[in-house]
N, C-alpha and C. Protein backbone atom coordinates (compact mmCIF):
# COMPACT_ATOMS: atom_id res chain seq x y z
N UNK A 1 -83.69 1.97 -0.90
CA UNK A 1 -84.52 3.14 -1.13
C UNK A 1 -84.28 3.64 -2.55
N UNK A 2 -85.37 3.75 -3.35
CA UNK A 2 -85.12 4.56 -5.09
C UNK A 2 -84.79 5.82 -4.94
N UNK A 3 -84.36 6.01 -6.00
CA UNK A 3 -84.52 7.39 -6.22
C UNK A 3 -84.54 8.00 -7.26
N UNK A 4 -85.50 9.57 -7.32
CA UNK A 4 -86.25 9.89 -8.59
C UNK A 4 -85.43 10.24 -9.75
N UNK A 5 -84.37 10.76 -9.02
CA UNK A 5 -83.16 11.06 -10.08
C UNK A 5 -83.29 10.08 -11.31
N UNK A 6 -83.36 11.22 -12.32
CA UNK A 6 -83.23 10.44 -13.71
C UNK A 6 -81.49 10.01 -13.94
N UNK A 7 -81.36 9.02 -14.26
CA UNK A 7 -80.38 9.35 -15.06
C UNK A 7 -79.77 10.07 -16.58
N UNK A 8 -78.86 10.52 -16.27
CA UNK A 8 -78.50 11.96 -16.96
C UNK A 8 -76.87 10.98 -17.91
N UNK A 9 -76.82 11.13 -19.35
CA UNK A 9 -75.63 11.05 -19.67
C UNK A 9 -74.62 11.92 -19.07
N UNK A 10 -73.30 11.22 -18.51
CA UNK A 10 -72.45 12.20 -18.01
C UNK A 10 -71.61 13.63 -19.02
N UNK A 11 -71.42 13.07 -20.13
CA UNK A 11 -71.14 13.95 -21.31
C UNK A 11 -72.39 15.10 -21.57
N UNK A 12 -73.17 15.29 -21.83
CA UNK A 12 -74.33 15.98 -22.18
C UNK A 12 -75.28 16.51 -21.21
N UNK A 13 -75.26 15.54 -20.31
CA UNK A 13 -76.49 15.91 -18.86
C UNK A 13 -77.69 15.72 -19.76
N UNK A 14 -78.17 14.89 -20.21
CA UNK A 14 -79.13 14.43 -20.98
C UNK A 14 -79.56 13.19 -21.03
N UNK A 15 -80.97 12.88 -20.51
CA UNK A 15 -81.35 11.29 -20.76
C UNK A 15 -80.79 11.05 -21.78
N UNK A 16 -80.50 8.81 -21.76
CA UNK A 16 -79.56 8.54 -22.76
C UNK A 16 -81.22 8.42 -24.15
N UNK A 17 -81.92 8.41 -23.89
CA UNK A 17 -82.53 7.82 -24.88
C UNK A 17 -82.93 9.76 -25.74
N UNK A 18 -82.40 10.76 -25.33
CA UNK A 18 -82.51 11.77 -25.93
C UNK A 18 -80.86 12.63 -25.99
N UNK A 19 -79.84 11.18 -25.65
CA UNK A 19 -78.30 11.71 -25.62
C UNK A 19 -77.95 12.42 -27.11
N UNK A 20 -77.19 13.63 -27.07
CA UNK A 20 -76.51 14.24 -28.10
C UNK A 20 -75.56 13.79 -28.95
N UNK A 21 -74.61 12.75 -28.00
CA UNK A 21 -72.78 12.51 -28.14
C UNK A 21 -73.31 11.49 -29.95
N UNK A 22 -74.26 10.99 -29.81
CA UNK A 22 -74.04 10.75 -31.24
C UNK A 22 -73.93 11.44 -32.43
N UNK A 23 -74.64 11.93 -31.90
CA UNK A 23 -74.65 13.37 -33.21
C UNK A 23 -73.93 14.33 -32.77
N UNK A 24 -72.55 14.66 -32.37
CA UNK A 24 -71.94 15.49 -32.37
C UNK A 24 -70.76 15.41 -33.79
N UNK A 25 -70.35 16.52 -34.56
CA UNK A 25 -69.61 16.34 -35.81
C UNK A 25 -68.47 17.05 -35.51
N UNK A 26 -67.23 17.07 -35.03
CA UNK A 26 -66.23 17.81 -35.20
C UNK A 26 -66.46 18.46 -36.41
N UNK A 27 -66.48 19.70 -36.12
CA UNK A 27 -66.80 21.09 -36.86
C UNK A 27 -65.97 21.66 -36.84
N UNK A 28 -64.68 22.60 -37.47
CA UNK A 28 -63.86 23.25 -37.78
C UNK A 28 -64.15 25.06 -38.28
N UNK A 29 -64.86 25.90 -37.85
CA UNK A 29 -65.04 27.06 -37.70
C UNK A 29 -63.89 28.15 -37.80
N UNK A 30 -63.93 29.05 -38.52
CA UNK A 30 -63.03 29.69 -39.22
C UNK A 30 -63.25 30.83 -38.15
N UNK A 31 -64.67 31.46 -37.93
CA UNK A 31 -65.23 32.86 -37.27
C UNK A 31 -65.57 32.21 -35.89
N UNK A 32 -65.27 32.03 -34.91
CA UNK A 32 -65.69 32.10 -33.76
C UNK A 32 -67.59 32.10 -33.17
N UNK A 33 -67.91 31.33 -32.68
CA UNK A 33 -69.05 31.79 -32.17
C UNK A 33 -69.48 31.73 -30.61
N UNK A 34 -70.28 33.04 -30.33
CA UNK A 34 -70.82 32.90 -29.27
C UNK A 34 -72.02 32.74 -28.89
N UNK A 35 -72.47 32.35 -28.49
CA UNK A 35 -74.33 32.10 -27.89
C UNK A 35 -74.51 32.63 -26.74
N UNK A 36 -75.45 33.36 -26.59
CA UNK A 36 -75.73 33.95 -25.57
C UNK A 36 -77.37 33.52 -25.66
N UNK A 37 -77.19 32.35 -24.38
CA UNK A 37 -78.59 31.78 -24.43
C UNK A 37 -79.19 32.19 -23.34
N UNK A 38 -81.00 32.41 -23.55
CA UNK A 38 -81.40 32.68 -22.40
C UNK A 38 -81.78 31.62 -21.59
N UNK A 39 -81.87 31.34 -20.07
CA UNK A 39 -82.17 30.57 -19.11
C UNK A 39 -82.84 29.29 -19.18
N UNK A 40 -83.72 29.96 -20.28
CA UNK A 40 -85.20 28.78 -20.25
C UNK A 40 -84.77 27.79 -21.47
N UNK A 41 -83.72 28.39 -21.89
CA UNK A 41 -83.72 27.25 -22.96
C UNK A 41 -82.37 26.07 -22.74
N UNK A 42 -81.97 26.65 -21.58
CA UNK A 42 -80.91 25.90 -20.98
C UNK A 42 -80.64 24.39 -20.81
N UNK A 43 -82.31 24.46 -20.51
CA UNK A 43 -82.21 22.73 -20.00
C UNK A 43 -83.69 22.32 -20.79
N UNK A 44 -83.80 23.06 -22.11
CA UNK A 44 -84.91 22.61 -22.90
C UNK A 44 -84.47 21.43 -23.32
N UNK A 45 -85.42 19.99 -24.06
CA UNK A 45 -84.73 18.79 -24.43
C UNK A 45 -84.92 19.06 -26.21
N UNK A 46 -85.33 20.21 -26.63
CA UNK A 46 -85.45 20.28 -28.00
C UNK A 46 -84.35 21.01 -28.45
N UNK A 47 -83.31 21.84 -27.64
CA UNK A 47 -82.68 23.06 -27.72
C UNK A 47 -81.65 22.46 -28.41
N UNK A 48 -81.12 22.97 -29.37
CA UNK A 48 -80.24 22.84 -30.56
C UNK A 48 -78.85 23.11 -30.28
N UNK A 49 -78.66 24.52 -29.31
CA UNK A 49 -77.39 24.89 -29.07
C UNK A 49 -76.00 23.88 -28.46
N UNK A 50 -76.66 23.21 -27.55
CA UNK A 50 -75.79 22.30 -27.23
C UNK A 50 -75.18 21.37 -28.02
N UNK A 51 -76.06 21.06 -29.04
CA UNK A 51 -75.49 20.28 -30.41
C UNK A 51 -74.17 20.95 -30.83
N UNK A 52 -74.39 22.14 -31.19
CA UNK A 52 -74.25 23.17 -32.13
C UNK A 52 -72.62 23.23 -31.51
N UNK A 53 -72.47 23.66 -30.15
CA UNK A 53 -71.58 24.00 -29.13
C UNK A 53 -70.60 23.05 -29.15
N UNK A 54 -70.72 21.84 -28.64
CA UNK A 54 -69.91 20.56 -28.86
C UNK A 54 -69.64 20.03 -30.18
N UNK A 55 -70.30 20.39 -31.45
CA UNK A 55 -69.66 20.22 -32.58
C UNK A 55 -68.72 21.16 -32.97
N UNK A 56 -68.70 22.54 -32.75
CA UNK A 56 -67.53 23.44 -33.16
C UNK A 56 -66.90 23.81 -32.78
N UNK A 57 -65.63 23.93 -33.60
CA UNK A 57 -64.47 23.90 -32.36
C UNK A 57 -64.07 25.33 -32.01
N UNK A 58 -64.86 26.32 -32.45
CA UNK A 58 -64.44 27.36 -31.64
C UNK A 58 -66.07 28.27 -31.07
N UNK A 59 -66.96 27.70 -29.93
CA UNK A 59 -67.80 28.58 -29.40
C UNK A 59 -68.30 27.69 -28.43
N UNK A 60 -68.84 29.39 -28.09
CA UNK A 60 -68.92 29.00 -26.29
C UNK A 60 -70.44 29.41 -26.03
N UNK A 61 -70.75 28.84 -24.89
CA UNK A 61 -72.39 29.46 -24.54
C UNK A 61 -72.32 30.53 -23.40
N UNK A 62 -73.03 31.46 -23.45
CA UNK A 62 -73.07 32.10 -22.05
C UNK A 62 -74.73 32.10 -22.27
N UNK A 63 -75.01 31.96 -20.95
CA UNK A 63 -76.01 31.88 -20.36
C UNK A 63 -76.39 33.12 -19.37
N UNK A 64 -77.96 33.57 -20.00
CA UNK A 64 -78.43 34.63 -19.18
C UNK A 64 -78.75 35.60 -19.53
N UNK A 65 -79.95 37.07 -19.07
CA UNK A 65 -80.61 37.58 -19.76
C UNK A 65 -80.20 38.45 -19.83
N UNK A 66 -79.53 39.27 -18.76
CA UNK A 66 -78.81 40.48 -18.77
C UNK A 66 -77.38 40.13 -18.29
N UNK A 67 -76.41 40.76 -19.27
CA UNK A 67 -75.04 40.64 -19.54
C UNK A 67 -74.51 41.49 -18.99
N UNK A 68 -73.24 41.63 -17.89
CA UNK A 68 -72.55 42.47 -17.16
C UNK A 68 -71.46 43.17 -18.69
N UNK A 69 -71.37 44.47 -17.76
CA UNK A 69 -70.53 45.22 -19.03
C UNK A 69 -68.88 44.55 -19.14
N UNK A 70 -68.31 44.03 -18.19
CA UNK A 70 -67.18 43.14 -18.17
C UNK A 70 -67.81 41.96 -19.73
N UNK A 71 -68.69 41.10 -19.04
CA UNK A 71 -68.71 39.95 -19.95
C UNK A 71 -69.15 40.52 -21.55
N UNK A 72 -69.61 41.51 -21.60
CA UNK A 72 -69.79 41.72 -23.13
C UNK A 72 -68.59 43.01 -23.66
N UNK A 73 -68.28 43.57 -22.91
CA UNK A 73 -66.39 43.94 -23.58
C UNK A 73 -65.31 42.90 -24.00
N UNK A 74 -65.83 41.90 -23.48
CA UNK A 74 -65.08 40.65 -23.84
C UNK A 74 -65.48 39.76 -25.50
N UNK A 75 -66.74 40.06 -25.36
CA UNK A 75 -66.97 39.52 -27.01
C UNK A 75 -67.52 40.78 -27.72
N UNK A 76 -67.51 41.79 -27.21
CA UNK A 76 -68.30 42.24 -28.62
C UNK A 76 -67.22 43.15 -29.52
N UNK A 77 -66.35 43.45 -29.29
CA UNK A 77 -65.57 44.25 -30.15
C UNK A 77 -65.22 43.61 -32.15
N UNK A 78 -65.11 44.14 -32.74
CA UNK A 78 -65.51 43.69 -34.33
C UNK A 78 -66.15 42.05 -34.45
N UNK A 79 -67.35 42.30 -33.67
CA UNK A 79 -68.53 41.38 -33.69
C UNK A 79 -69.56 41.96 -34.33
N UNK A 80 -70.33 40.76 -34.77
CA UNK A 80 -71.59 40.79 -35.26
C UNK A 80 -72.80 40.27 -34.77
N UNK A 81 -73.97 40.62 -34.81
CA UNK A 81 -75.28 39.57 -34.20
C UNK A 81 -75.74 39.14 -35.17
N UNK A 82 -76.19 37.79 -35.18
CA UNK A 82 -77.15 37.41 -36.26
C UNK A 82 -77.99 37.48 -35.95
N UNK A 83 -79.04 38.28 -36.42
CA UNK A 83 -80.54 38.59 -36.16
C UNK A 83 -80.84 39.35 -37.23
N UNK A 84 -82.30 38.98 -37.34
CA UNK A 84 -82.99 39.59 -38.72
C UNK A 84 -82.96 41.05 -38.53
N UNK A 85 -82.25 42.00 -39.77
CA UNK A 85 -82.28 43.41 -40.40
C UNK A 85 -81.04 43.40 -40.83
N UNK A 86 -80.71 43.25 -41.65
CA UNK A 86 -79.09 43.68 -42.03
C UNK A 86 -78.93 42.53 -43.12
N UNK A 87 -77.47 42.12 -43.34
CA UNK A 87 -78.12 41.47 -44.97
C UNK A 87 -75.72 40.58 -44.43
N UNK A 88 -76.15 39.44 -44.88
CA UNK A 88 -74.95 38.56 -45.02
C UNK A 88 -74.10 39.73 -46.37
N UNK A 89 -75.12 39.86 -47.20
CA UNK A 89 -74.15 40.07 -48.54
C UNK A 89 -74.03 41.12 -48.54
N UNK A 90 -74.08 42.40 -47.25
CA UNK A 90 -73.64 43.87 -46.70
C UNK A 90 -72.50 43.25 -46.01
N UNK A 91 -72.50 42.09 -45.13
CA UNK A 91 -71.15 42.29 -44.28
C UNK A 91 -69.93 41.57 -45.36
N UNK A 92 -70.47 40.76 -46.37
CA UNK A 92 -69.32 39.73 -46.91
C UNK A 92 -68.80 41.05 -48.04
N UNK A 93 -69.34 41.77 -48.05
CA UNK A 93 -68.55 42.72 -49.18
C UNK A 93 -67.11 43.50 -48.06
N UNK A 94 -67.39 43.81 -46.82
CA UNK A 94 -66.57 43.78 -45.86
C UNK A 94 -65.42 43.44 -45.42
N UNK A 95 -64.52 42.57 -44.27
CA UNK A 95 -63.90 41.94 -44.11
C UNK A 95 -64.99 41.29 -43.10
N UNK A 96 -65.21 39.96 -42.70
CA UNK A 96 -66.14 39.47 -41.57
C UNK A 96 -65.76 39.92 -40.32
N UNK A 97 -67.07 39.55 -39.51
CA UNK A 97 -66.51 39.91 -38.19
C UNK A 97 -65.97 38.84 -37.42
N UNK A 98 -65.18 39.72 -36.35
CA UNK A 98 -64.03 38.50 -35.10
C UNK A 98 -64.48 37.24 -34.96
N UNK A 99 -65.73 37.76 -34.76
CA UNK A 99 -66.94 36.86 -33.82
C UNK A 99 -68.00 36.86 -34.58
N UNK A 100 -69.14 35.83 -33.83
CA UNK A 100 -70.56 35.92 -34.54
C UNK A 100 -71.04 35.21 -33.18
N UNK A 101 -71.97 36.25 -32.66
CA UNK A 101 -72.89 36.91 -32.13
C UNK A 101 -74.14 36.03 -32.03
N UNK A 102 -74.72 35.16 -31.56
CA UNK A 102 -75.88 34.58 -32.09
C UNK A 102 -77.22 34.15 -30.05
N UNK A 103 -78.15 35.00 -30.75
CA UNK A 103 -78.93 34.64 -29.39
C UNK A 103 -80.27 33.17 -29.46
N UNK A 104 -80.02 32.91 -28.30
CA UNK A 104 -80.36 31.31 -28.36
C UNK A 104 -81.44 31.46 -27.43
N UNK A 105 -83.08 32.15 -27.95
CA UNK A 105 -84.14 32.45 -27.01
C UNK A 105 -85.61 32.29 -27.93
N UNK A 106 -87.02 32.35 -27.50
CA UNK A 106 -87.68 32.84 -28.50
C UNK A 106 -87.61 34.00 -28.89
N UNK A 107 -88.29 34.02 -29.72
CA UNK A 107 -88.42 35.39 -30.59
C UNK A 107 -88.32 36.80 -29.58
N UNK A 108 -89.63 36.61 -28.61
CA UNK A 108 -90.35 37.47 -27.71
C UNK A 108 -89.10 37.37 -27.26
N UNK A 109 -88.68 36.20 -26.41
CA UNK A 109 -87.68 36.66 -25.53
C UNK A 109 -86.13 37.02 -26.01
N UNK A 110 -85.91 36.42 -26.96
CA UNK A 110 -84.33 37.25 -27.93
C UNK A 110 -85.25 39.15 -28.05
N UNK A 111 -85.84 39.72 -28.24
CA UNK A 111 -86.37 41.04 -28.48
C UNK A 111 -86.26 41.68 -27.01
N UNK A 112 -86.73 40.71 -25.92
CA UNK A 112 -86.58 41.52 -24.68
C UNK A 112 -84.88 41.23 -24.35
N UNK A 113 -83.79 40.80 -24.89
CA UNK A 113 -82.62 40.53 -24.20
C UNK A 113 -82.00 41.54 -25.46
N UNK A 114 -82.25 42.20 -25.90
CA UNK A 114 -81.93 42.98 -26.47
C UNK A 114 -82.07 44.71 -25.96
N UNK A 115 -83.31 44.85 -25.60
CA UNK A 115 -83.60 45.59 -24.88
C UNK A 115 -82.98 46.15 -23.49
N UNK A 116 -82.88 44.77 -22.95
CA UNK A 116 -82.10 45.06 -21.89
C UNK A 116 -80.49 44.95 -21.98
N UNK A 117 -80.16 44.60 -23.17
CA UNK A 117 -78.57 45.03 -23.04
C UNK A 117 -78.07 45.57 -24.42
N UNK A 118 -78.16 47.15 -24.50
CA UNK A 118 -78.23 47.89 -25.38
C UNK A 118 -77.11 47.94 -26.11
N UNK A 119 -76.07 47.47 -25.15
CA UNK A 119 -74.61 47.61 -26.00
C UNK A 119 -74.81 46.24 -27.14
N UNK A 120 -75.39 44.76 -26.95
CA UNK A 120 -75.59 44.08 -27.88
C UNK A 120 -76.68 44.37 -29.09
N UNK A 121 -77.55 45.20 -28.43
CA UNK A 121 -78.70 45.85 -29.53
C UNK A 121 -78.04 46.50 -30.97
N UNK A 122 -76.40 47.11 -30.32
CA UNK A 122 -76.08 48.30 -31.14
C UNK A 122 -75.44 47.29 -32.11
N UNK A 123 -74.92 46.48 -32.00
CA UNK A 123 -74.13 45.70 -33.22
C UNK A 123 -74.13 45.64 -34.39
N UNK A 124 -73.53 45.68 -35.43
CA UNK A 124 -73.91 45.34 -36.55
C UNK A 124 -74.44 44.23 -36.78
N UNK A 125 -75.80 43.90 -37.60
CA UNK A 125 -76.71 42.34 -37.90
C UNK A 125 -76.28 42.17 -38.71
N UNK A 126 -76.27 40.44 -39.25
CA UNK A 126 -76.35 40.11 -40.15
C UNK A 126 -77.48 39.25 -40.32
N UNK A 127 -77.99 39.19 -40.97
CA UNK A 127 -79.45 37.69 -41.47
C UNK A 127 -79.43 37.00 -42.62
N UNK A 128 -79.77 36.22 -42.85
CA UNK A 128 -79.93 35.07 -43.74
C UNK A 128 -80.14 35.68 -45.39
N UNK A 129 -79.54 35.65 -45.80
CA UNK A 129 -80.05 36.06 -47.52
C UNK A 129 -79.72 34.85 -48.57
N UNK A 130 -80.11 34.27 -49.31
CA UNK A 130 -82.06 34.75 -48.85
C UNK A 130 -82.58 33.75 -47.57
N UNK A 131 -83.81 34.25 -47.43
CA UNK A 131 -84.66 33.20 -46.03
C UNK A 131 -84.61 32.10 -46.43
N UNK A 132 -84.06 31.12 -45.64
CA UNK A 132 -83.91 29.34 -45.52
C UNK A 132 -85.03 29.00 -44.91
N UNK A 133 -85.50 27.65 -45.35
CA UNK A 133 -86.97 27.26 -44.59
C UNK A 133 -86.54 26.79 -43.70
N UNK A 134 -86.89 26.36 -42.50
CA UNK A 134 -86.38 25.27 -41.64
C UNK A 134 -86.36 23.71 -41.27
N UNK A 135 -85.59 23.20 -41.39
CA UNK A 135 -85.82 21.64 -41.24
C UNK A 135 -86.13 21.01 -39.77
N UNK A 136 -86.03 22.29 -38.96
CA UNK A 136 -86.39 21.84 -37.35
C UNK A 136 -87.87 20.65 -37.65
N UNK A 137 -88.08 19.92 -37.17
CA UNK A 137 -88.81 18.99 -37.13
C UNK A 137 -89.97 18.85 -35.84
N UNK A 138 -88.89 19.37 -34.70
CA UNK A 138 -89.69 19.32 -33.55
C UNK A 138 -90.18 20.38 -32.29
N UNK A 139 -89.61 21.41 -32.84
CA UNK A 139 -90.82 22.74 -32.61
C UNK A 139 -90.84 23.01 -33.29
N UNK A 140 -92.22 23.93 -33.45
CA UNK A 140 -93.21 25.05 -33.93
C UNK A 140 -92.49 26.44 -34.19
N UNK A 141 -92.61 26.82 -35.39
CA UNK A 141 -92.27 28.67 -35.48
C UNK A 141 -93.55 29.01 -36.16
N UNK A 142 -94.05 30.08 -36.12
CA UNK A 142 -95.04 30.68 -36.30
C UNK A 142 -94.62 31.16 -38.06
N UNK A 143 -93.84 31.14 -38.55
CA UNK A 143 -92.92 31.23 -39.92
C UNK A 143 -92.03 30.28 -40.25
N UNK A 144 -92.28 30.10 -41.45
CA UNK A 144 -91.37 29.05 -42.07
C UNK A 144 -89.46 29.17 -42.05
N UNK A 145 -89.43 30.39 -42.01
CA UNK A 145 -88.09 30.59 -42.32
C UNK A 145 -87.31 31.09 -40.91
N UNK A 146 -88.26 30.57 -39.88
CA UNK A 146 -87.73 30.46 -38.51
C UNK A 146 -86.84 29.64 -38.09
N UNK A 147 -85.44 30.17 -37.56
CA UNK A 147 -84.75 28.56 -37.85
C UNK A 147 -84.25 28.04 -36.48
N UNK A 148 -83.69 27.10 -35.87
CA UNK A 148 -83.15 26.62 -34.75
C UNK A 148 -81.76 27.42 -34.83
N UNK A 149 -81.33 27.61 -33.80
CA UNK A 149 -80.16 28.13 -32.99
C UNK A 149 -79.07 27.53 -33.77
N UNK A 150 -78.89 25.79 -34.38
CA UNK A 150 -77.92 25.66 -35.26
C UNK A 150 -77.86 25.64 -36.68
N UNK A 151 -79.55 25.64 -36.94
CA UNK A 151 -79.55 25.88 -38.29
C UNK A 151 -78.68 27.39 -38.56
N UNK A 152 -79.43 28.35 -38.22
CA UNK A 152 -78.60 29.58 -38.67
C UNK A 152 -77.69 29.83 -38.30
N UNK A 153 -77.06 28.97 -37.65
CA UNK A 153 -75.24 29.43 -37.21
C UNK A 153 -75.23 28.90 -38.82
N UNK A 154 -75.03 28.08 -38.73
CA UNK A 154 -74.55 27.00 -39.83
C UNK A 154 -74.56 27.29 -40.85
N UNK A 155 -75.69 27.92 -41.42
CA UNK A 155 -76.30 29.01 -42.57
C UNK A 155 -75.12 30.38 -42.52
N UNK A 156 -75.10 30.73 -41.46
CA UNK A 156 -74.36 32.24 -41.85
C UNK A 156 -73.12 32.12 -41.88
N UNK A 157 -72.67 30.83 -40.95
CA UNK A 157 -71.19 30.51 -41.10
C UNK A 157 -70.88 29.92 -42.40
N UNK A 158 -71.61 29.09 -43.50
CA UNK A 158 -71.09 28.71 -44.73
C UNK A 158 -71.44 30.36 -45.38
N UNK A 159 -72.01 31.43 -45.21
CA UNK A 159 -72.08 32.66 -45.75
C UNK A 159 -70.76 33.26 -46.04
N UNK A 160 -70.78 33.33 -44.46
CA UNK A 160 -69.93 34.23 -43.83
C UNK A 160 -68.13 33.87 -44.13
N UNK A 161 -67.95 32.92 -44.16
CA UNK A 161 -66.80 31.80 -44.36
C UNK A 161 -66.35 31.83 -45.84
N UNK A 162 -67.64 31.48 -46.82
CA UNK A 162 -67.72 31.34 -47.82
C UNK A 162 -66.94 29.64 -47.69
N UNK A 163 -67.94 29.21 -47.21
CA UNK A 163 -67.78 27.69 -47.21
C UNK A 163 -68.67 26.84 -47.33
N UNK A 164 -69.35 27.06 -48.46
CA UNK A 164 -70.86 26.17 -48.31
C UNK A 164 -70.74 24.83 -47.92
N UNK A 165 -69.75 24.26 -48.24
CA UNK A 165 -69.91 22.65 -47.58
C UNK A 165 -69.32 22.08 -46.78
N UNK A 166 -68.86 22.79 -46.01
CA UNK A 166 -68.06 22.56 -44.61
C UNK A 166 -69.01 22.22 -43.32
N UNK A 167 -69.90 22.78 -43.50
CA UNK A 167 -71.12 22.54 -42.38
C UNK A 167 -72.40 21.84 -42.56
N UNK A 168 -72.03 21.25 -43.69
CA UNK A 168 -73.52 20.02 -44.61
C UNK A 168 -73.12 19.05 -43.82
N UNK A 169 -71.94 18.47 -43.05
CA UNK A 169 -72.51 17.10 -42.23
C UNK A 169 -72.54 17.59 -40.74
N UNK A 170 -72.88 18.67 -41.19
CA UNK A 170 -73.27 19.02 -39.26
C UNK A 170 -74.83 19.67 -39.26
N UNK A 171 -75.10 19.62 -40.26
CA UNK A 171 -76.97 19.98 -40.45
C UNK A 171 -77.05 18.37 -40.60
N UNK A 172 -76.59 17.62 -41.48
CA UNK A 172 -76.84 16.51 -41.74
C UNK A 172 -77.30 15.41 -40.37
N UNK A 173 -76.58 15.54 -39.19
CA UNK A 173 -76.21 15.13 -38.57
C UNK A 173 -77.54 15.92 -37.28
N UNK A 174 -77.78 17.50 -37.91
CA UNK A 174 -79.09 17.62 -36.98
C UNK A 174 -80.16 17.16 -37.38
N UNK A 175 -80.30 16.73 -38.61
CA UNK A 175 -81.68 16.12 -39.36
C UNK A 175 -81.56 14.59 -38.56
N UNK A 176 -80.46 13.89 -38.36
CA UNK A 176 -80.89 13.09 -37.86
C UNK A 176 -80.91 12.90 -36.39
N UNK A 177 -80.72 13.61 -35.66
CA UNK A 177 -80.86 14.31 -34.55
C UNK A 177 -82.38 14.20 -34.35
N UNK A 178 -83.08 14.90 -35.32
CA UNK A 178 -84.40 15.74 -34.88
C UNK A 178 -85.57 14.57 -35.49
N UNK A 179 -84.73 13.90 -36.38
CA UNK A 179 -85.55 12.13 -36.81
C UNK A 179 -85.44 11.65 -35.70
N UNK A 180 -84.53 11.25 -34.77
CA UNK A 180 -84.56 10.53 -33.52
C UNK A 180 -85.48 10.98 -32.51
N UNK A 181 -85.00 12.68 -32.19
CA UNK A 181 -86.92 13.65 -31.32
C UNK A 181 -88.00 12.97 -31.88
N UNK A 182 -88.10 12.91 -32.98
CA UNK A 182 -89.54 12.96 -33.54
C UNK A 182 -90.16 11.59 -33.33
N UNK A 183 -89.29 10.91 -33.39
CA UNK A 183 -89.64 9.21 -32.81
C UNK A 183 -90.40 8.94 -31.48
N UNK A 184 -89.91 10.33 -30.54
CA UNK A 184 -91.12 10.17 -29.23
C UNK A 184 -92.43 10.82 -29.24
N UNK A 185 -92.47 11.35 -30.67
CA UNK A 185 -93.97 12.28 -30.53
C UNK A 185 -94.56 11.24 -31.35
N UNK A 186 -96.04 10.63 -30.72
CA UNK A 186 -96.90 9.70 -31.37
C UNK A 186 -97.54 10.45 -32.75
N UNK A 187 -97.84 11.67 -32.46
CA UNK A 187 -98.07 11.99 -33.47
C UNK A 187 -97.80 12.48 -34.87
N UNK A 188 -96.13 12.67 -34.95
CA UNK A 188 -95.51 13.41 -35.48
C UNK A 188 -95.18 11.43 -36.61
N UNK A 189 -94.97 10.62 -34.96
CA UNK A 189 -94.63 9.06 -35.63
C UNK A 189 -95.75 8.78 -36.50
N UNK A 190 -96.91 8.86 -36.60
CA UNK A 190 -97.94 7.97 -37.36
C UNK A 190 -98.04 8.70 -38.25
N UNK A 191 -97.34 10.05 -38.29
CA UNK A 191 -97.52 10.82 -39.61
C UNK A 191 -96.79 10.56 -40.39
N UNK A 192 -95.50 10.39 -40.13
CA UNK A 192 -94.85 9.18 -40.78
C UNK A 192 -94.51 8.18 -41.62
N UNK A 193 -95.44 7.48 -40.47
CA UNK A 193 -95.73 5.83 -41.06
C UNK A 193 -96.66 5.93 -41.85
N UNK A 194 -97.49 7.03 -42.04
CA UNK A 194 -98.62 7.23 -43.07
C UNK A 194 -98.05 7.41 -44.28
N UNK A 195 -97.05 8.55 -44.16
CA UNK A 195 -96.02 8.97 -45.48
C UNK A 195 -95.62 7.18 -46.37
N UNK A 196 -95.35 6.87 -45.11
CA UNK A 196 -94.21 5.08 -45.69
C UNK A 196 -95.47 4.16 -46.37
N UNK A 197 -96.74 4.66 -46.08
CA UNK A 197 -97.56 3.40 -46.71
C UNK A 197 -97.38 3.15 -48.56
């Protein structure tokens, strides 16, 4: 008797022909990170965080839309969120924060998980200065300087760190990540091979 069950890499829980473990980079992180991802992007096959997660060696994911006041007394004390209003080169004049704060949703839905958990609303932000374009390859942002879940860790942590090249073979390593996605979209492929003529 078959059965429909895909197979799943045991490391990743991910078909092998969309497995992570290659592109994972031992990453060495100075500031801590946390993700607080919402639901839907949990078991997305484009979702970045899991990359992101298993390359550095210090962050964790929590999962889910509304946060019990236990689980966020636990990370938020001299934390930060990265989210657009506030400025990297306001907090680096500073001392950094414990932690870094980072939500792993769309737009719409990072705005409603904010809403509903006011104690993370209140945080101090930090955002990108200046706006980075994005090299995501295989979703859509409605703006250029929209970035994936590990682009802007990665971005605020060489900020934030003051380590610009500590995290170039772990973008490096998502570019080719997101060259390998792009290999199953026919269309994204012949655009491509058009470039190569």
């Amino acid at each position: 008797m078959s059965s429909d069950k895909r197979e799943l890499c045991p490391e990743c829980d991910r078909p092998p022909a969309r497995c992570l473990c290659p592109y994972i980079l031992a990453t060495a992180n100075r500031i801590p990170l946390v993700i607080l991802q919402h639901p839907s992007e949990q078991k997305h096959p484009k979702n970045t965080a899991g990359l992101l997660c298993r390359s550095l060696q210090h962050c964790r994911i929590i999962t889910g839309e509304v946060f019990s006041h236990e689980c966020l007394a636990d990370i938020l004390p001299d934390a930060a969120l990265l989210y657009p209003a506030g400025s990297i080169g306001q907090v680096g004049a500073a001392p950094p924060p414990s932690r870094l704060i980072v939500v792993d949703a769309t737009w719409r839905k990072s705005r409603k998980m904010l809403y509903l958990n006011q104690a993370l609303a209140a945080l101090p932000r930090v955002s990108l200065v200046p706006a980075i374009p994005s090299r995501y390859q295989v979703r859509s942002a409605s703006q250029a300087h929209q970035l994936s879940t590990l682009e802007a860790s990665c971005y605020a942590l060489q900020q934030l760190e003051n380590e610009p090249k500590r995290y170039l073979p772990l973008l490096g390593a998502f570019d080719q990540y997101m060259t390998h996605l792009a290999s199953f979209d026919p269309y994204r492929r012949a655009a491509t091979e058009s470039r190569d003529v």
